[in-house]
PDB file of N, CA and C in Angstrom:
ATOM      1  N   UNK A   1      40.156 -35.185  -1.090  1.00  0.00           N
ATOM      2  CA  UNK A   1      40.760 -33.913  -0.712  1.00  0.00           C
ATOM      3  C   UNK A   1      41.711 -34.187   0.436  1.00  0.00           C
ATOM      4  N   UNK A   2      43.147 -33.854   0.569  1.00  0.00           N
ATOM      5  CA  UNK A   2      43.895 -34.222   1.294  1.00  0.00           C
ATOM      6  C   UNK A   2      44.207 -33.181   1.818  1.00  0.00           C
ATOM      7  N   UNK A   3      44.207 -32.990   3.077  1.00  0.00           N
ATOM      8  CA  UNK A   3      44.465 -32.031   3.976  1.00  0.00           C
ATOM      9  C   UNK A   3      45.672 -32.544   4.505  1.00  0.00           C
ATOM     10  N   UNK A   4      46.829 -31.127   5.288  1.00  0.00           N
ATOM     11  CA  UNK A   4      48.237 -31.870   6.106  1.00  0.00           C
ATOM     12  C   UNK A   4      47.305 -31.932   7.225  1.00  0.00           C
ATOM     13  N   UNK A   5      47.814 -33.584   7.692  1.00  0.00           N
ATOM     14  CA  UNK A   5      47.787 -33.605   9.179  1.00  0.00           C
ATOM     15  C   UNK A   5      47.588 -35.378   8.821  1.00  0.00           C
ATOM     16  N   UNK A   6      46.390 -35.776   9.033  1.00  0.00           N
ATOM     17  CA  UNK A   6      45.828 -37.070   8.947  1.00  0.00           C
ATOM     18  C   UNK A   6      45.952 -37.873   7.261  1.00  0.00           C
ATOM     19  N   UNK A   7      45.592 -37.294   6.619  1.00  0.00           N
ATOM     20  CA  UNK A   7      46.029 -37.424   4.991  1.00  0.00           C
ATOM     21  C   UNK A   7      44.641 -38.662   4.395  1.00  0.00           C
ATOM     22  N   UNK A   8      44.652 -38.905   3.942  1.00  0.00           N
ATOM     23  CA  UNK A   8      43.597 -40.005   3.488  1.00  0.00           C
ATOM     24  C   UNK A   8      43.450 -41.305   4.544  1.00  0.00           C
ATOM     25  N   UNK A   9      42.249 -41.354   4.344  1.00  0.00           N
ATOM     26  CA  UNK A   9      41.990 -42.359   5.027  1.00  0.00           C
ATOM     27  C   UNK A   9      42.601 -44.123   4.892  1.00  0.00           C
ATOM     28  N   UNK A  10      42.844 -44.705   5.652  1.00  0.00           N
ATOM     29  CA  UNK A  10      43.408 -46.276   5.472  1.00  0.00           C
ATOM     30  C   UNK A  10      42.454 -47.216   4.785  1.00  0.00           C
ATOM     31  N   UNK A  11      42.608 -47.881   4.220  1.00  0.00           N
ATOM     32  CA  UNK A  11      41.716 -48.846   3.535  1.00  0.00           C
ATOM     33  C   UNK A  11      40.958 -49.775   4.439  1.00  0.00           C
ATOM     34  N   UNK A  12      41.781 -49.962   5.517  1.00  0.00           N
ATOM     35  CA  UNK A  12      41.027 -50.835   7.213  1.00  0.00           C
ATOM     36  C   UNK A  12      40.387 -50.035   7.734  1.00  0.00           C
ATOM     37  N   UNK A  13      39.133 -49.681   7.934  1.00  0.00           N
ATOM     38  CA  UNK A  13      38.518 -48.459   9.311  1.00  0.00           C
ATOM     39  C   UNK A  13      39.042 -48.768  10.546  1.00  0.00           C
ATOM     40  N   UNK A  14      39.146 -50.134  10.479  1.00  0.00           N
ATOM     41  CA  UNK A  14      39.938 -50.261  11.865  1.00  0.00           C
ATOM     42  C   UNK A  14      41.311 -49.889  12.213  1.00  0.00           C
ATOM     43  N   UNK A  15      42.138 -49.535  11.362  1.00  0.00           N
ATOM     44  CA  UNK A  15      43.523 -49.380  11.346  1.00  0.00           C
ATOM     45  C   UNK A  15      43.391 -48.180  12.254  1.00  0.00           C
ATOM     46  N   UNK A  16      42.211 -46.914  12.483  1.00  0.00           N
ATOM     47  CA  UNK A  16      42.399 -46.341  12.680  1.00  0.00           C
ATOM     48  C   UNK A  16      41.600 -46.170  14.389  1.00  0.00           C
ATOM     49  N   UNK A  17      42.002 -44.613  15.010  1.00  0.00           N
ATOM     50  CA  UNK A  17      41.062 -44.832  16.269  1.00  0.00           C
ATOM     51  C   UNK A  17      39.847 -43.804  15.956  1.00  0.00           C
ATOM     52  N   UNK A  18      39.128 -43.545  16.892  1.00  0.00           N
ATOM     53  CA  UNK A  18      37.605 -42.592  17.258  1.00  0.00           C
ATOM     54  C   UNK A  18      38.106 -41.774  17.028  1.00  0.00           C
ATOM     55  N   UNK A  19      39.591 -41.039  17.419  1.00  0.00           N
ATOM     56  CA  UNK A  19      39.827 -39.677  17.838  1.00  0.00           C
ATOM     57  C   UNK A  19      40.395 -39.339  16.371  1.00  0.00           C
ATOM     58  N   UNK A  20      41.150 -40.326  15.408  1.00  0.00           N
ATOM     59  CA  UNK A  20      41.681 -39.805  14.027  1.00  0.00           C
ATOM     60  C   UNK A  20      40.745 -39.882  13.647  1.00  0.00           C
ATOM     61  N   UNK A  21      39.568 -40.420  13.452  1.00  0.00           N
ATOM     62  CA  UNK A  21      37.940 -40.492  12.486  1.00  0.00           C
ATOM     63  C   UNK A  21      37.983 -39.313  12.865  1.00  0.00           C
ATOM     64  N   UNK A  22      37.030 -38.760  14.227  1.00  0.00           N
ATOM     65  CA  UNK A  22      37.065 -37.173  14.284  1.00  0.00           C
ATOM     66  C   UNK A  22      37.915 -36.276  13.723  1.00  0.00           C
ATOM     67  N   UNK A  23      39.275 -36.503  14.271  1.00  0.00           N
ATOM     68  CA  UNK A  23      39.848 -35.249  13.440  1.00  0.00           C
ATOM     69  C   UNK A  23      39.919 -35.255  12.137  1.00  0.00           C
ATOM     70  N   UNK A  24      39.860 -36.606  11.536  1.00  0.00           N
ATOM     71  CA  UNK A  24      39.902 -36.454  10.086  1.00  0.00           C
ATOM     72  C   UNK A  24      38.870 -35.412   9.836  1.00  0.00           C
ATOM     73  N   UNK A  25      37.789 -35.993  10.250  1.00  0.00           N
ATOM     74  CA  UNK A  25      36.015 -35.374   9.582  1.00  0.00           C
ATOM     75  C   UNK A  25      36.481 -34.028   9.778  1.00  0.00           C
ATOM     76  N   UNK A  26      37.050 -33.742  11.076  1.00  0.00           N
ATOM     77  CA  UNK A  26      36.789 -32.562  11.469  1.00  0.00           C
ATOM     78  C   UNK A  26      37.617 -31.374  10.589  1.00  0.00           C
ATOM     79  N   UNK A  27      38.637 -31.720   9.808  1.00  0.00           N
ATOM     80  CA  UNK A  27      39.951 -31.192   8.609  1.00  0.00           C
ATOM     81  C   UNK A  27      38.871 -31.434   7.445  1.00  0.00           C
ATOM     82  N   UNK A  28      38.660 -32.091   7.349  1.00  0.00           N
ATOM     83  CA  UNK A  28      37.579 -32.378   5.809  1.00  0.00           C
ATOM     84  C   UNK A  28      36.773 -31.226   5.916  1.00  0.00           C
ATOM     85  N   UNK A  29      35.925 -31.112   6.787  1.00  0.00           N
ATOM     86  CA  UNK A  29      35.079 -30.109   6.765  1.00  0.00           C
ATOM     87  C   UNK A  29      35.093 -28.697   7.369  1.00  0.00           C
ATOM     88  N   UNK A  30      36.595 -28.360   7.383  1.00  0.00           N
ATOM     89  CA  UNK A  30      37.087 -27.040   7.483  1.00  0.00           C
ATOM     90  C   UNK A  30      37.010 -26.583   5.941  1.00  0.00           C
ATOM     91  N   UNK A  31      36.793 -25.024   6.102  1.00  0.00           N
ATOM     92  CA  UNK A  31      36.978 -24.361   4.867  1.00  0.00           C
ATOM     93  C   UNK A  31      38.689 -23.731   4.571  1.00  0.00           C
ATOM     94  N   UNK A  32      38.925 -24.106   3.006  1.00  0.00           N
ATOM     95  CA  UNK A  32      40.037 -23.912   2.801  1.00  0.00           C
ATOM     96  C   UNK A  32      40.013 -22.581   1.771  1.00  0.00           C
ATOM     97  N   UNK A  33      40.488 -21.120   2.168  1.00  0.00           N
ATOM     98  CA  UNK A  33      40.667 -20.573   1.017  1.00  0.00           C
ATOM     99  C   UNK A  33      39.341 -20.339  -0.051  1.00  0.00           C
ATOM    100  N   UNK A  34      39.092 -19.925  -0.935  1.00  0.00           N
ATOM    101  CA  UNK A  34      38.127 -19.947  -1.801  1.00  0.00           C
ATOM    102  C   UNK A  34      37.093 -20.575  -1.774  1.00  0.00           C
ATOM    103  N   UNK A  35      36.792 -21.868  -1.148  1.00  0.00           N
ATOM    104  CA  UNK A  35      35.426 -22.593  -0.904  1.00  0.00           C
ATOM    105  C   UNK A  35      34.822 -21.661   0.871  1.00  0.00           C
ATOM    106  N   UNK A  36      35.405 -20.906   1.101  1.00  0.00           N
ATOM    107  CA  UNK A  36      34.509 -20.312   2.454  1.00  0.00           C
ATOM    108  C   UNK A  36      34.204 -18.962   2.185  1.00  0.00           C
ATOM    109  N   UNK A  37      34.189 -18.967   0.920  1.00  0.00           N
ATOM    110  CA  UNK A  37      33.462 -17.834   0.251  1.00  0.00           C
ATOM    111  C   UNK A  37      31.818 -17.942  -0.028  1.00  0.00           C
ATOM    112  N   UNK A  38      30.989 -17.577   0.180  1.00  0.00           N
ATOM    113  CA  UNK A  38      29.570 -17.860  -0.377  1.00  0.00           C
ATOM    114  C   UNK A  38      29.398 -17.634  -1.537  1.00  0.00           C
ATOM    115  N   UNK A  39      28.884 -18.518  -2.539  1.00  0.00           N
ATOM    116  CA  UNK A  39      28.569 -18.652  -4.034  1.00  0.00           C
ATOM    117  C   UNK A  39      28.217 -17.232  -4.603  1.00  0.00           C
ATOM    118  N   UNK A  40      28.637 -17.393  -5.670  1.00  0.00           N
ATOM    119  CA  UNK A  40      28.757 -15.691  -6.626  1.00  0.00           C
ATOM    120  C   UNK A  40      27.308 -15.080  -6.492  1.00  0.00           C
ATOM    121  N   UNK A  41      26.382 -15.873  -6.770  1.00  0.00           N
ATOM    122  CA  UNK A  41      24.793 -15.359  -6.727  1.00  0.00           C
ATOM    123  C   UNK A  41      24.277 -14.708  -5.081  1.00  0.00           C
ATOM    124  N   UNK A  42      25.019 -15.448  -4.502  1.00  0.00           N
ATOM    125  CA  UNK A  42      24.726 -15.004  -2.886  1.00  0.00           C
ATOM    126  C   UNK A  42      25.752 -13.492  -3.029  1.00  0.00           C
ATOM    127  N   UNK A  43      26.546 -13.095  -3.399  1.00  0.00           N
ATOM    128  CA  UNK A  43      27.477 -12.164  -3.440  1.00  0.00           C
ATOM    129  C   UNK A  43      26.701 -11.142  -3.915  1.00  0.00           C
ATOM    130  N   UNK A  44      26.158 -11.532  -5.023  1.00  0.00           N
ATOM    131  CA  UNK A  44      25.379 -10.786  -6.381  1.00  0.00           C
ATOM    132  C   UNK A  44      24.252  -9.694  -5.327  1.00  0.00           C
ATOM    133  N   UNK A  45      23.545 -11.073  -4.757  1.00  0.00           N
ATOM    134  CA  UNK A  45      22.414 -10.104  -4.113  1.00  0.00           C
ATOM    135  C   UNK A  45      22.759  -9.162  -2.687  1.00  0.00           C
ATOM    136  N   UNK A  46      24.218  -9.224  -2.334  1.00  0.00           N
ATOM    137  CA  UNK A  46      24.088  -8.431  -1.983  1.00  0.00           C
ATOM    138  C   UNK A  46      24.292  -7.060  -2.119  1.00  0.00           C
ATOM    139  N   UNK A  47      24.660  -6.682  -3.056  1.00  0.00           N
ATOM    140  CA  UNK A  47      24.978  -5.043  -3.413  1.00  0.00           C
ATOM    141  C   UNK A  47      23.883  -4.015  -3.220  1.00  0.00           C
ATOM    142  N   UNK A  48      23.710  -3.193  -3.134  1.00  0.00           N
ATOM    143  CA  UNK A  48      22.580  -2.382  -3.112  1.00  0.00           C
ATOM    144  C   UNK A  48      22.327  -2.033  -4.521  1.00  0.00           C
ATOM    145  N   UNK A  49      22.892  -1.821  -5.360  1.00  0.00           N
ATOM    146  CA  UNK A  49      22.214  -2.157  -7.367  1.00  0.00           C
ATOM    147  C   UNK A  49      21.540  -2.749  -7.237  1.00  0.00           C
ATOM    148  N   UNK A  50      21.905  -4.086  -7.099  1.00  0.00           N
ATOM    149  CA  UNK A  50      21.028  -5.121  -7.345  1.00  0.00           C
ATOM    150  C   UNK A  50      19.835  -4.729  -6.778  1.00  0.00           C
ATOM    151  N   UNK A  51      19.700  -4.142  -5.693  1.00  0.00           N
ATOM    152  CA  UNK A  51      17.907  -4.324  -5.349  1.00  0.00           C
ATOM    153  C   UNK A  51      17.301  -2.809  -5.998  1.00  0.00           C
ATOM    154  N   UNK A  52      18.335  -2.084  -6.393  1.00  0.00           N
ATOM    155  CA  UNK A  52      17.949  -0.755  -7.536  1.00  0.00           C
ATOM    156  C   UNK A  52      17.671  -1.680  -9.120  1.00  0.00           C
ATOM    157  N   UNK A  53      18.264  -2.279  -9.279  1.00  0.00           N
ATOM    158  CA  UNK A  53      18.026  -2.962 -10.537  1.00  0.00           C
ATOM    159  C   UNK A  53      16.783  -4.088 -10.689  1.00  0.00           C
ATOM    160  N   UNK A  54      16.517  -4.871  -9.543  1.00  0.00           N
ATOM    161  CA  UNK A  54      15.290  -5.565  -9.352  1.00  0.00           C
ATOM    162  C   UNK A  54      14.004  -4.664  -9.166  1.00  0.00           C
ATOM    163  N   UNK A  55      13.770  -3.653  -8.749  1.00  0.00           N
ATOM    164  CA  UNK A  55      13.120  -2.620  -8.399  1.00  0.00           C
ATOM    165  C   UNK A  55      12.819  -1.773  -9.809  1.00  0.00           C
ATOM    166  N   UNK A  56      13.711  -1.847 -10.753  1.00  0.00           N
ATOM    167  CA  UNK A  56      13.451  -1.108 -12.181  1.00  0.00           C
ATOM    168  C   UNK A  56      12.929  -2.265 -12.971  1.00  0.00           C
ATOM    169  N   UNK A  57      13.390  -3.402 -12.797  1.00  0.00           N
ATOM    170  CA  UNK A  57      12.917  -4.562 -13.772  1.00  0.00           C
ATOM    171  C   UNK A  57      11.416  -4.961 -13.294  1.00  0.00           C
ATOM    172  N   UNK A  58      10.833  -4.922 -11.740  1.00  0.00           N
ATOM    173  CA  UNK A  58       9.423  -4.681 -11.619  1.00  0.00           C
ATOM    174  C   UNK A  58       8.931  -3.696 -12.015  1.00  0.00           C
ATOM    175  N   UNK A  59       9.056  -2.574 -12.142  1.00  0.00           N
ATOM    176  CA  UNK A  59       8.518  -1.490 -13.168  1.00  0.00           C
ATOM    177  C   UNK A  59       8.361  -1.731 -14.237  1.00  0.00           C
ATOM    178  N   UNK A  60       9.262  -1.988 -14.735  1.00  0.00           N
ATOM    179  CA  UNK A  60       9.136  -2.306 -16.187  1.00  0.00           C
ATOM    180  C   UNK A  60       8.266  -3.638 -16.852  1.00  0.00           C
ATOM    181  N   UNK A  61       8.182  -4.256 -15.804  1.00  0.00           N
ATOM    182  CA  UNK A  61       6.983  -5.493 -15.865  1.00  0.00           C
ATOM    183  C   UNK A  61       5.855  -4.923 -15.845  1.00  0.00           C
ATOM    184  N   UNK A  62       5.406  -3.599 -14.838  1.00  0.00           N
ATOM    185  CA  UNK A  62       4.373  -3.249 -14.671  1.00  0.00           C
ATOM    186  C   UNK A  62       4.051  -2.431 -15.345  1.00  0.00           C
ATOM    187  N   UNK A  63       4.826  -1.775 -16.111  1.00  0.00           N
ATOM    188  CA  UNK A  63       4.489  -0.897 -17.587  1.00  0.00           C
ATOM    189  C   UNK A  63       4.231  -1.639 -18.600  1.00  0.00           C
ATOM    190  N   UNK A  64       4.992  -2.964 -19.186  1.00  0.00           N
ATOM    191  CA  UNK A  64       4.808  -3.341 -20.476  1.00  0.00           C
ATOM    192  C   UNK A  64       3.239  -4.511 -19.790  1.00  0.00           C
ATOM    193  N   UNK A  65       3.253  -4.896 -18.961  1.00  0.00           N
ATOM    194  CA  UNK A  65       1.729  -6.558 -19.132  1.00  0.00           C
ATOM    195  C   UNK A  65       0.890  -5.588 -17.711  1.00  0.00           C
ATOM    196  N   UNK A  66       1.136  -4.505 -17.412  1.00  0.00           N
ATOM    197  CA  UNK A  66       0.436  -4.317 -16.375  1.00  0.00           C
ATOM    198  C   UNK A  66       0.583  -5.068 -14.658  1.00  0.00           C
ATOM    199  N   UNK A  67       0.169  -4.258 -13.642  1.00  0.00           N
ATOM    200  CA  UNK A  67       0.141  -4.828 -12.531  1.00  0.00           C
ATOM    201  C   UNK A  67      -0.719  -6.130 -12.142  1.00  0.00           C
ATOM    202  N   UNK A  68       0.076  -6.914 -11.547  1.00  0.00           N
ATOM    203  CA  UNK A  68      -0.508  -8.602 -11.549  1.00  0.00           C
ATOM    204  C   UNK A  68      -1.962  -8.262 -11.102  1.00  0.00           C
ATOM    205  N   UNK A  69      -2.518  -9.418 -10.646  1.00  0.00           N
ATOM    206  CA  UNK A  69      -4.033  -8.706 -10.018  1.00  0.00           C
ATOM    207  C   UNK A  69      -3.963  -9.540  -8.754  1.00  0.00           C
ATOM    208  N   UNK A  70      -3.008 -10.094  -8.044  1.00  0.00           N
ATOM    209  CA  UNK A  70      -2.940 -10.487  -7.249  1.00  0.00           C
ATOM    210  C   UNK A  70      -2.906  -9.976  -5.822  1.00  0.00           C
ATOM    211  N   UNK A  71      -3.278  -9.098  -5.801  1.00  0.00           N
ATOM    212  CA  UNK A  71      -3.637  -8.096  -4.548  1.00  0.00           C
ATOM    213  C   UNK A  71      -4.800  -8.034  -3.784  1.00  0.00           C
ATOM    214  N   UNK A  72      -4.299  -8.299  -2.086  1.00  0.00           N
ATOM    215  CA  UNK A  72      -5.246  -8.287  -1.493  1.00  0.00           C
ATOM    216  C   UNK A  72      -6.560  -7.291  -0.980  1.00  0.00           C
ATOM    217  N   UNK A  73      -7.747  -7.933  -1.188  1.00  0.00           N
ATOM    218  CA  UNK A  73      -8.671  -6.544  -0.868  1.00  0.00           C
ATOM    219  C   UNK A  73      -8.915  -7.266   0.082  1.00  0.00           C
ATOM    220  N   UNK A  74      -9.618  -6.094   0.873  1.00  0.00           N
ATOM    221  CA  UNK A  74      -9.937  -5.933   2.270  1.00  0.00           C
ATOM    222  C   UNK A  74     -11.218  -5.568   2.354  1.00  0.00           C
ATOM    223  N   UNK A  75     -12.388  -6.713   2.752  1.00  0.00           N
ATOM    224  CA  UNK A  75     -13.213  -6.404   2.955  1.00  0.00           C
ATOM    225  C   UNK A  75     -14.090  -6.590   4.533  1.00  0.00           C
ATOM    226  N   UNK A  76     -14.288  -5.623   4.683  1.00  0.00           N
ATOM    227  CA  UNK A  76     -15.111  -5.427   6.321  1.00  0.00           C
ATOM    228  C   UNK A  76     -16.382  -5.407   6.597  1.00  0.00           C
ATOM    229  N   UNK A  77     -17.453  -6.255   7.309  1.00  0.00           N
ATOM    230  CA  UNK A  77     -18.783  -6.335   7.572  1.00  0.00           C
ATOM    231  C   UNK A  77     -18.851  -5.283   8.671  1.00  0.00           C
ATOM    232  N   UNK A  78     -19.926  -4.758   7.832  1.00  0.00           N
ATOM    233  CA  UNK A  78     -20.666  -3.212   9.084  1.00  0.00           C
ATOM    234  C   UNK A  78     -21.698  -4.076   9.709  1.00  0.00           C
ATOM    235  N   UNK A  79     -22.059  -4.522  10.834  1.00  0.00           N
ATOM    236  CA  UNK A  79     -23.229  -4.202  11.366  1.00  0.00           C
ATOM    237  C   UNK A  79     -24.903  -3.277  10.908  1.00  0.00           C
ATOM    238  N   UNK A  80     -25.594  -3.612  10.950  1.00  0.00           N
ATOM    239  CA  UNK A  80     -26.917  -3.099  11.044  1.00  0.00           C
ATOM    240  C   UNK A  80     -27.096  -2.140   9.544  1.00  0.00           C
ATOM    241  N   UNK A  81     -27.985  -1.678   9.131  1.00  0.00           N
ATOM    242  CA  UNK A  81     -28.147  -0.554   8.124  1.00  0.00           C
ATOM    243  C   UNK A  81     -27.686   0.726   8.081  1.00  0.00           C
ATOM    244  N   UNK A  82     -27.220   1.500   7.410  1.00  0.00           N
ATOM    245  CA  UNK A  82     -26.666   2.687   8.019  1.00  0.00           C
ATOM    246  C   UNK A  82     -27.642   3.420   7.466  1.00  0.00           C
ATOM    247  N   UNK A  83     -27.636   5.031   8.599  1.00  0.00           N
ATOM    248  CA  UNK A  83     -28.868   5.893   8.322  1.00  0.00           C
ATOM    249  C   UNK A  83     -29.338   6.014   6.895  1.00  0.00           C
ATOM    250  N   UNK A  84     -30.157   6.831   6.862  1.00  0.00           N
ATOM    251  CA  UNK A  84     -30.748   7.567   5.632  1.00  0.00           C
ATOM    252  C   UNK A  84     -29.903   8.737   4.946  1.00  0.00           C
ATOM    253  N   UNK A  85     -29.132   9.171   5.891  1.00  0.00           N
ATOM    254  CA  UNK A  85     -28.431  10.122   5.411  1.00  0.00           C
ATOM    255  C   UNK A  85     -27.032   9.576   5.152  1.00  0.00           C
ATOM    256  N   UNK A  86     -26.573   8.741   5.490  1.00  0.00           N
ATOM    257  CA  UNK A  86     -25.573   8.176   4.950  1.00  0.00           C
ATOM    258  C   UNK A  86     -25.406   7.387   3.757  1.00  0.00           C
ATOM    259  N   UNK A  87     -26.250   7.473   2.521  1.00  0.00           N
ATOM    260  CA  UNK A  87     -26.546   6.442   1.666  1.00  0.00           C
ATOM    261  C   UNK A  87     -24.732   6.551   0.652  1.00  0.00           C
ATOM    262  N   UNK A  88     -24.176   5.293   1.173  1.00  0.00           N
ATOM    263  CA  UNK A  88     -23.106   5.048   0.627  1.00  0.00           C
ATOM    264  C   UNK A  88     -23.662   5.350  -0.990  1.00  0.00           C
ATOM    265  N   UNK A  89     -22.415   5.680  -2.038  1.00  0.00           N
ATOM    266  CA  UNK A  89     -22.299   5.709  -3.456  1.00  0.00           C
ATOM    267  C   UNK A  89     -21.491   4.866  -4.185  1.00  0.00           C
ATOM    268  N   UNK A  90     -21.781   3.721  -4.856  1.00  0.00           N
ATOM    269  CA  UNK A  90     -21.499   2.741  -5.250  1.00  0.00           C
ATOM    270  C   UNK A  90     -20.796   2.972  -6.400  1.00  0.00           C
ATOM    271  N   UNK A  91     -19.716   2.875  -7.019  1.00  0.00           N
ATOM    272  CA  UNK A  91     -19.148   2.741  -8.381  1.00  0.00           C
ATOM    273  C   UNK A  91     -18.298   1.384  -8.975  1.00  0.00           C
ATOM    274  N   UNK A  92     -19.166   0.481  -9.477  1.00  0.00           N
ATOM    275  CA  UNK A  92     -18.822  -0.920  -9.868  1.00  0.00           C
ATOM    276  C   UNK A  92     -18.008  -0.712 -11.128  1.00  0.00           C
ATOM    277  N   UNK A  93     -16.563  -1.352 -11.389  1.00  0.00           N
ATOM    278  CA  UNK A  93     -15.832  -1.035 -12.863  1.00  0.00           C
ATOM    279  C   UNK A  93     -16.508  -2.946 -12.485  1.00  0.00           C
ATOM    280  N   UNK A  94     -16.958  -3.131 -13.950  1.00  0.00           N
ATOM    281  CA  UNK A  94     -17.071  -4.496 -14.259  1.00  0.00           C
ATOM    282  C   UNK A  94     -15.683  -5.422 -14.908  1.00  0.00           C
ATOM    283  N   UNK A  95     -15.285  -4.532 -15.629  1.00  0.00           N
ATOM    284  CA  UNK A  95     -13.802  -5.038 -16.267  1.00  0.00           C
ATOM    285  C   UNK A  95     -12.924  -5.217 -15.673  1.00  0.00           C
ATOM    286  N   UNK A  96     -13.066  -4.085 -14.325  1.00  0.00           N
ATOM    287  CA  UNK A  96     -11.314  -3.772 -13.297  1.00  0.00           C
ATOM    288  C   UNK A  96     -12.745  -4.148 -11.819  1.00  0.00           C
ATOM    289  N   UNK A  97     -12.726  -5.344 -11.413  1.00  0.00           N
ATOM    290  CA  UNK A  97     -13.680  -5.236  -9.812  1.00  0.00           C
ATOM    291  C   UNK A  97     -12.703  -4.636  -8.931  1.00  0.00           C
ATOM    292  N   UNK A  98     -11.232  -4.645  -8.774  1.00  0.00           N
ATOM    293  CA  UNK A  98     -10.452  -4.371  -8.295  1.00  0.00           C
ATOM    294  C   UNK A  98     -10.259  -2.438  -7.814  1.00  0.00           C
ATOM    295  N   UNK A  99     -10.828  -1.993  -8.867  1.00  0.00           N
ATOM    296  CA  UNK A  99     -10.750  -0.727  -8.973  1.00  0.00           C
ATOM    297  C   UNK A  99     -12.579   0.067  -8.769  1.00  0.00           C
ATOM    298  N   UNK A 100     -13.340  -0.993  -8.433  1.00  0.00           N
ATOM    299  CA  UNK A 100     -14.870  -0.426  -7.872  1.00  0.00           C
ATOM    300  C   UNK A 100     -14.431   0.136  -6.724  1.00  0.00           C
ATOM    301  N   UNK A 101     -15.118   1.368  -5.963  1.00  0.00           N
ATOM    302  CA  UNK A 101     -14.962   2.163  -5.092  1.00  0.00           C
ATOM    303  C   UNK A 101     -16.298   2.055  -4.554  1.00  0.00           C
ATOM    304  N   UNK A 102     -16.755   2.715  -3.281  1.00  0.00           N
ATOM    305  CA  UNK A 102     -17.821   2.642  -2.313  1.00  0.00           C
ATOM    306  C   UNK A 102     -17.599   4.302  -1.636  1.00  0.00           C
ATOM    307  N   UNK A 103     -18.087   5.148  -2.076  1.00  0.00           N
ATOM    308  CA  UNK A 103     -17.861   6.214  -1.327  1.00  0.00           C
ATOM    309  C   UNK A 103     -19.242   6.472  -0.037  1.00  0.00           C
ATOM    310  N   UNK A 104     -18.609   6.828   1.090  1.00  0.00           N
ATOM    311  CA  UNK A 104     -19.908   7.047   2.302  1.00  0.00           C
ATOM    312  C   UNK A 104     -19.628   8.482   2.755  1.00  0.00           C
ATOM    313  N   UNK A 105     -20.637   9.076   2.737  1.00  0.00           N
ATOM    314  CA  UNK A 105     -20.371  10.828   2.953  1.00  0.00           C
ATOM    315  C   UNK A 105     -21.540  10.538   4.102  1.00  0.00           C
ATOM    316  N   UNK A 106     -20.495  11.398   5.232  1.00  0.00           N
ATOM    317  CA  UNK A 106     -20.825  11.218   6.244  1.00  0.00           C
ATOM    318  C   UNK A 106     -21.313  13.136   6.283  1.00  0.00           C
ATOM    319  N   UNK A 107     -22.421  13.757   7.466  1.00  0.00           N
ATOM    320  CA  UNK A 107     -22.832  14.903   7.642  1.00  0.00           C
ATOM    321  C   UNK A 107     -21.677  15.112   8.905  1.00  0.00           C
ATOM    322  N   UNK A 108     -20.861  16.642   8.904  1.00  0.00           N
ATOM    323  CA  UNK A 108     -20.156  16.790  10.135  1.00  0.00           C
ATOM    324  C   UNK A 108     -21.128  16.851  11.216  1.00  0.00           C
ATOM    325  N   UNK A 109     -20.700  16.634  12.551  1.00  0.00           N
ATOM    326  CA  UNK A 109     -21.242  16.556  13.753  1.00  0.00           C
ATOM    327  C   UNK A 109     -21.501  18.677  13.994  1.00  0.00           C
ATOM    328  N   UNK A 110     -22.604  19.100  14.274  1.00  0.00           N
ATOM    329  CA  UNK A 110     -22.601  20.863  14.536  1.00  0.00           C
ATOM    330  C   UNK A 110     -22.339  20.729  15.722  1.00  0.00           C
ATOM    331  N   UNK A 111     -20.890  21.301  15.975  1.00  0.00           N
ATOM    332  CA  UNK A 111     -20.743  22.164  17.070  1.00  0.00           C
ATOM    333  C   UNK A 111     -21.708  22.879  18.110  1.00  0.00           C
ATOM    334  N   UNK A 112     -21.819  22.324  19.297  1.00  0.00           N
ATOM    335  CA  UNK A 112     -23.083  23.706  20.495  1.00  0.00           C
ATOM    336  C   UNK A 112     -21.806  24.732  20.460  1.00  0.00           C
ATOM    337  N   UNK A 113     -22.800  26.128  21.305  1.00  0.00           N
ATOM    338  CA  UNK A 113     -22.158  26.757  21.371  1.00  0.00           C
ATOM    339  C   UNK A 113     -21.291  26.813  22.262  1.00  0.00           C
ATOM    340  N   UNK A 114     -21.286  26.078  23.225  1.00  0.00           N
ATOM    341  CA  UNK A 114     -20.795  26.227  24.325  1.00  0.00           C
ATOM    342  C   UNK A 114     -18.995  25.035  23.718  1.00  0.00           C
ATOM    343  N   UNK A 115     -19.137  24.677  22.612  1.00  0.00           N
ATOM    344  CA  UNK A 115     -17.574  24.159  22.186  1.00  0.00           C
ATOM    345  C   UNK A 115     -18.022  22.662  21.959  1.00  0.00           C
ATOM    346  N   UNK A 116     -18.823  21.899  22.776  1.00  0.00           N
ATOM    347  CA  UNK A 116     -19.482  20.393  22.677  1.00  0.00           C
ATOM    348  C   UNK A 116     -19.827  20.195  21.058  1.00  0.00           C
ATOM    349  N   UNK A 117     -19.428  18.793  20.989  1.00  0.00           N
ATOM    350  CA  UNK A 117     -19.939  17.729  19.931  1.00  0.00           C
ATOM    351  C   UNK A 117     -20.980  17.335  20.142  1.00  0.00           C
TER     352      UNK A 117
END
C-alpha cells in the first residue's frame, strides 16, 4: 500500500533512518477513506431494528421449542423450624421442577388498641 510521502520501502533497511521507519509505519497505519469505517456487521448492530428484530426472533424461539431451562433459581436457607401456624404448602410439578412453588401463609400481626403491633 503506497501512501504520498515516504512510498515503499528500500530493499536495504539500512538505506533508511529511525525517523523514515517511524513515519513510514506511522502513514501505513493511518486510515484512508473507506477502511476507517467499522465493518458492515458492526454498523448492522447498531440500529435500533436490529435489537427490535433480535427481540422478535427470541420470541419466536420461545414460542416454537419453548423457554431454555437455563434459569437461575434462587434458593435461601431459613434457620430453625418455622411455627405451627406457619406450615408452608408445598406444590412439586415433577415434569417442570422449575415451576414447583412453596407457598407460606403467614397470620397478620392484631393491632392493640391503642395503634401498637
Amino acid at each position: 500500500m503506497a501512501h504520498g510521502g515516504l512510498g515503499e520501502p528500500p530493499d536495504d533497511p539500512e538505506a533508511w533512518t529511525d525517523e523514515q521507519w517511524l513515519a513510514w509505519l506511522a502513514q501505513e497505519d493511518a486510515p484512508a477513506g473507506e477502511e476507517d469505517r467499522p465493518p458492515r456487521l458492526a454498523r448492522w448492530r447498531q440500529r435500533p431494528s436490529t435489537h427490535a428484530l433480535g427481540a422478535a426472533m427470541l420470541g419466536l424461539r420461545d414460542a416454537i421449542y419453548g423457554h431454555p431451562d437455563d434459569e437461575v433459581v434462587i434458593v435461601r436457607d431459613a434457620s430453625g423450624d418455622p411455627p405451627d401456624d406457619d406450615v408452608p404448602v408445598v406444590h412439586l410439578d415433577p415434569d417442570h421442577p422449575e415451576r414447583s412453588e412453596v407457598h407460606v401463609r403467614r397470620q397478620r400481626r392484631r393491632r392493640e388498641p391503642d395503634g401498637r403491633s
